[in-house]
Protein backbone atom coordinates (compact mmCIF):
# COMPACT_ATOMS: atom_id res chain seq x y z
CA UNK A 1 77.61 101.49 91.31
CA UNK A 2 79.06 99.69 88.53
CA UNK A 3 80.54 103.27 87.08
CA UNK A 4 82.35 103.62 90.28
CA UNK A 5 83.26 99.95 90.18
CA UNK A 6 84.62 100.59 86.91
CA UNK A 7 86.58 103.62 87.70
CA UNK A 8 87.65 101.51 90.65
CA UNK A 9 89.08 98.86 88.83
CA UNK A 10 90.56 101.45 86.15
CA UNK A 11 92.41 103.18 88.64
CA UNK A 12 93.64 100.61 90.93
CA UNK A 13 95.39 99.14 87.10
CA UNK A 14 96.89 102.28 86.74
CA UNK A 15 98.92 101.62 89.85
CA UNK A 16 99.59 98.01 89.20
CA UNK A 17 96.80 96.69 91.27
CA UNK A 18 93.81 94.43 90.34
CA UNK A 19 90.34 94.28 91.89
CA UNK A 20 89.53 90.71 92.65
CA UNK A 21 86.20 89.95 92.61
CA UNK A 22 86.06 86.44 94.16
CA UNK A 23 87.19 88.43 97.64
CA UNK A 24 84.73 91.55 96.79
CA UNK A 25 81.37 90.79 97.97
CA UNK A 26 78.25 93.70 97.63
CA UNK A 27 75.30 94.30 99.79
CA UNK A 28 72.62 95.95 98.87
CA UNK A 29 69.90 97.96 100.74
CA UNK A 30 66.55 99.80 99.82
CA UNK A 31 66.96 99.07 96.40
CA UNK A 32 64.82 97.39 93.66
CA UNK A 33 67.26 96.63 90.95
CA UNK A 34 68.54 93.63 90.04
CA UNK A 35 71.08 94.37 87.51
CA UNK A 36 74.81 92.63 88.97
CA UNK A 37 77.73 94.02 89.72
CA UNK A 38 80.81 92.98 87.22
CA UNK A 39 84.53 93.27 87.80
CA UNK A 40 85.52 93.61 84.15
CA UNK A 41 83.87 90.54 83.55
CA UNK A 42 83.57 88.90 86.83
CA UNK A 43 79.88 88.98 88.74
CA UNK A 44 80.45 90.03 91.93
CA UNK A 45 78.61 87.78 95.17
CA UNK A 46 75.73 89.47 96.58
CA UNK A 47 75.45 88.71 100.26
CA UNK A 48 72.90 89.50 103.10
CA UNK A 49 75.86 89.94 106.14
CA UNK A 50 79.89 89.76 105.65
CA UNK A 51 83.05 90.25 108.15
CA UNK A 52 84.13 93.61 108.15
CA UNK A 53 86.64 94.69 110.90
CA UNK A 54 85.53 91.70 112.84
CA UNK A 55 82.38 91.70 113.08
CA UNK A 56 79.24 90.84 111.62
CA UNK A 57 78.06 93.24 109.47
CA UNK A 58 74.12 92.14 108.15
CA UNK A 59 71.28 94.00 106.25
CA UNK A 60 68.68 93.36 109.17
CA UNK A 61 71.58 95.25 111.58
CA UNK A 62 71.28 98.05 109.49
CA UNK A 63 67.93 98.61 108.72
CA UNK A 64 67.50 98.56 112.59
CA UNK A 65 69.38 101.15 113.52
CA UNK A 66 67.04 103.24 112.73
CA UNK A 67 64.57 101.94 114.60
CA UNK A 68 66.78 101.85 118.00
CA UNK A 69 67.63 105.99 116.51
CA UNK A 70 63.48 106.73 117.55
CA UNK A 71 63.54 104.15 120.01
CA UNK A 72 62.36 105.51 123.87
CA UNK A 73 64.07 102.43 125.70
CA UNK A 74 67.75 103.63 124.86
CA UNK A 75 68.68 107.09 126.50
CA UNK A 76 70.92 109.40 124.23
CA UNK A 77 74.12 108.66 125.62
CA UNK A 78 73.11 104.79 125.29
CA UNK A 79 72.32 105.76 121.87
CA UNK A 80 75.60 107.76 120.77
CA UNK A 81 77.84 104.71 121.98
CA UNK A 82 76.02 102.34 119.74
CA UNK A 83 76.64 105.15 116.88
CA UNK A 84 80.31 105.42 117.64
CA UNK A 85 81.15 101.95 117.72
CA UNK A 86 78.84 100.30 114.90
CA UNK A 87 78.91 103.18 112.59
CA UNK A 88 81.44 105.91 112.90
CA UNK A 89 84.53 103.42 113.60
CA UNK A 90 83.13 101.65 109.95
CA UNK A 91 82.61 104.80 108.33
CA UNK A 92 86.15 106.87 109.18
CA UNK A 93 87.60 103.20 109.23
CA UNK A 94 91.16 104.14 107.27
CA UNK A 95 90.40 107.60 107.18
CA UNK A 96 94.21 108.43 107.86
CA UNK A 97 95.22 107.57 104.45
CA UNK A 98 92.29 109.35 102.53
CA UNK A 99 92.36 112.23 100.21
CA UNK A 100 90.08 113.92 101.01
CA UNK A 101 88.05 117.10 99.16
CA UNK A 102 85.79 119.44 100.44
CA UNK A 103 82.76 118.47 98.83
CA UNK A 104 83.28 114.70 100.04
CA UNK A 105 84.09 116.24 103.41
CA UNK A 106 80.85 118.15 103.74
CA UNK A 107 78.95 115.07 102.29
CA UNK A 108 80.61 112.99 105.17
CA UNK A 109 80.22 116.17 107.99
CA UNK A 110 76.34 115.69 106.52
CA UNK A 111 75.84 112.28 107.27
CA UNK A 112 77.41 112.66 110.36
CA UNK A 113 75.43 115.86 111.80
CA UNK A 114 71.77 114.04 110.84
CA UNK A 115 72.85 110.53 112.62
CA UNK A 116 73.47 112.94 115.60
CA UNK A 117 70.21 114.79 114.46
CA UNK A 118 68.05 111.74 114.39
CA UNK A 119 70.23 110.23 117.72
CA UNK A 120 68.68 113.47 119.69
CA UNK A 121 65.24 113.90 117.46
CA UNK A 122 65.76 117.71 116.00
CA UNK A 123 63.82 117.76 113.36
CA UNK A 124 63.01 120.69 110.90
CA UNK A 125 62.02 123.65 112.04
CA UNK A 126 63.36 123.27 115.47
CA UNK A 127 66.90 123.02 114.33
CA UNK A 128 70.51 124.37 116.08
CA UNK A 129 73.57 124.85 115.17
CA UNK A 130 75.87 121.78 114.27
CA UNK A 131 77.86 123.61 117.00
CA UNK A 132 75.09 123.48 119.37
CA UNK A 133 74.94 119.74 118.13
CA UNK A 134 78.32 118.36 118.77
CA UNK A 135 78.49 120.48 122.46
CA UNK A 136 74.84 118.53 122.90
CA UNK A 137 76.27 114.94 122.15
CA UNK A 138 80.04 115.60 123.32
CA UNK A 139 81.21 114.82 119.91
CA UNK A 140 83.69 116.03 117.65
CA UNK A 141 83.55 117.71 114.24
CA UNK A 142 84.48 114.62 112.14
CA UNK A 143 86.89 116.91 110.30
CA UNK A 144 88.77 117.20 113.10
CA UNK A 145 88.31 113.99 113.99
CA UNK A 146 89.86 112.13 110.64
CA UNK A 147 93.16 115.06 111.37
CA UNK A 148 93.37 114.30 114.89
CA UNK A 149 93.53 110.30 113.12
CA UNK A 150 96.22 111.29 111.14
CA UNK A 151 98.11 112.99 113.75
CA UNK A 152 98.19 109.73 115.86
CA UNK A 153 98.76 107.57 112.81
CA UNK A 154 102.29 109.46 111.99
CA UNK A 155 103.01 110.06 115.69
CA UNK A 156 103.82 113.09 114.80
CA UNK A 157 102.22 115.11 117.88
CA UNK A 158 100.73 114.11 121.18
CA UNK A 159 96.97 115.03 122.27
CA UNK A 160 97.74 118.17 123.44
CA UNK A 161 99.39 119.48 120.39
CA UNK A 162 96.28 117.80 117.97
CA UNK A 163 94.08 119.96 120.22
CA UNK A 164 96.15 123.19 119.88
CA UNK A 165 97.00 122.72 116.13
CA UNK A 166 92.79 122.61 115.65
CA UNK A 167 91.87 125.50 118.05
CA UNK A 168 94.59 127.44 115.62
CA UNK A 169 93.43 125.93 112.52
CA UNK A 170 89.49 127.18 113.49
C-alpha cells in the first residue's frame, strides 16, 4: 500500500496536484501489520468507520456482509439490493472518468461475478456461466455497466441507443 501511495502521490505532482494527508484517512481489514501509511512524510490516520458518499462506511459493516451473503433470513433478491447499493455504487463510484485496462477490468468483472457467486451460493464444482449468472440475478456485465455510466455522464445517447451500441459492441 505505501508503493501505490507513493506512486499516488508521484503522479498526482506530476499534474500539479498534492495528496493531503490530514484529509486521507486508511482503513484496514484482515491484516496483521502495523507498519503506517506516510504521505511523503506525513502518517496517515487510521480509522475504524469514515463518510464516504454519505454514509457510514465501518470495518464491522464490512466484515458482515459476508455473513448476511450465507445468511438464510435474506432471500436473493433481498440480498442483491443490499449488494447494489452498499457495494457496487462504492465500488464503480466515478467510474465514468476511469481509464480503464483490461486486466483491471477482468480483476473488477472478478470481484463482481463471485459477490454474485457467493449472493446465490455456486460454489466449485457446480459452477455456470457468468452468463448464466447475470440472467440468474438480473444484473449487468459491469463492463457494460461503467460504458452505459459514461454514456449518461456525456449525454451523449439515450437508453435505447446505450443498449443498441452494446448488443453491437458484443
Amino acid at each position: 500500500m505505501q508503493e501505490k501511495t507513493d506512486r499516488l502521490s508521484h503522479f498526482a505532482s506530476q499534474i500539479g496536484l498534492e495528496l493531503n494527508a490530514k484529509k486521507t484517512q486508511e482503513m484496514r481489514l484482515y491484516t496483521t501489520s502495523n507498519l503506517r501509511l506516510k504521505a511523503k512524510v506525513t502518517e496517515i490516520q487510521q480509522v475504524d468507520k469514515f463518510s464516504y458518499l454519505g454514509t457510514v462506511v465501518s470495518t464491522e459493516d464490512i466484515q458482515r456482509l459476508p455473513l448476511i451473503w450465507k445468511s438464510k433470513q435474506y432471500n436473493r433478491k433481498t440480498k442483491i439490493r443490499l449488494y447494489n447499493i452498499n457495494v457496487k455504487s462504492v465500488l464503480l463510484y466515478g467510474s465514468e472518468c476511469w481509464r480503464v485496462t483490461k486486466i483491471y477490468m477482468r480483476s473488477l468483472s472478478s470481484f463482481h461475478d463471485n459477490c454474485l457467486r457467493r449472493i446465490c451460493k455456486i460454489v466449485w464444482p457446480y459452477g455456470i456461466s457468468n452468463e448464466h449468472l447475470l440472467e440468474m440475478t438480473k444484473s449487468m456485465c459491469i463492463l457494460k455497466e461503467i460504458r452505459q455510466r459514461r454514456f449518461r455522464w456525456m449525454g451523449a445517447c439515450s437508453q435505447d441507443a446505450c443498449i443498441q451500441y452494446h448488443q453491437d459492441s458484443s
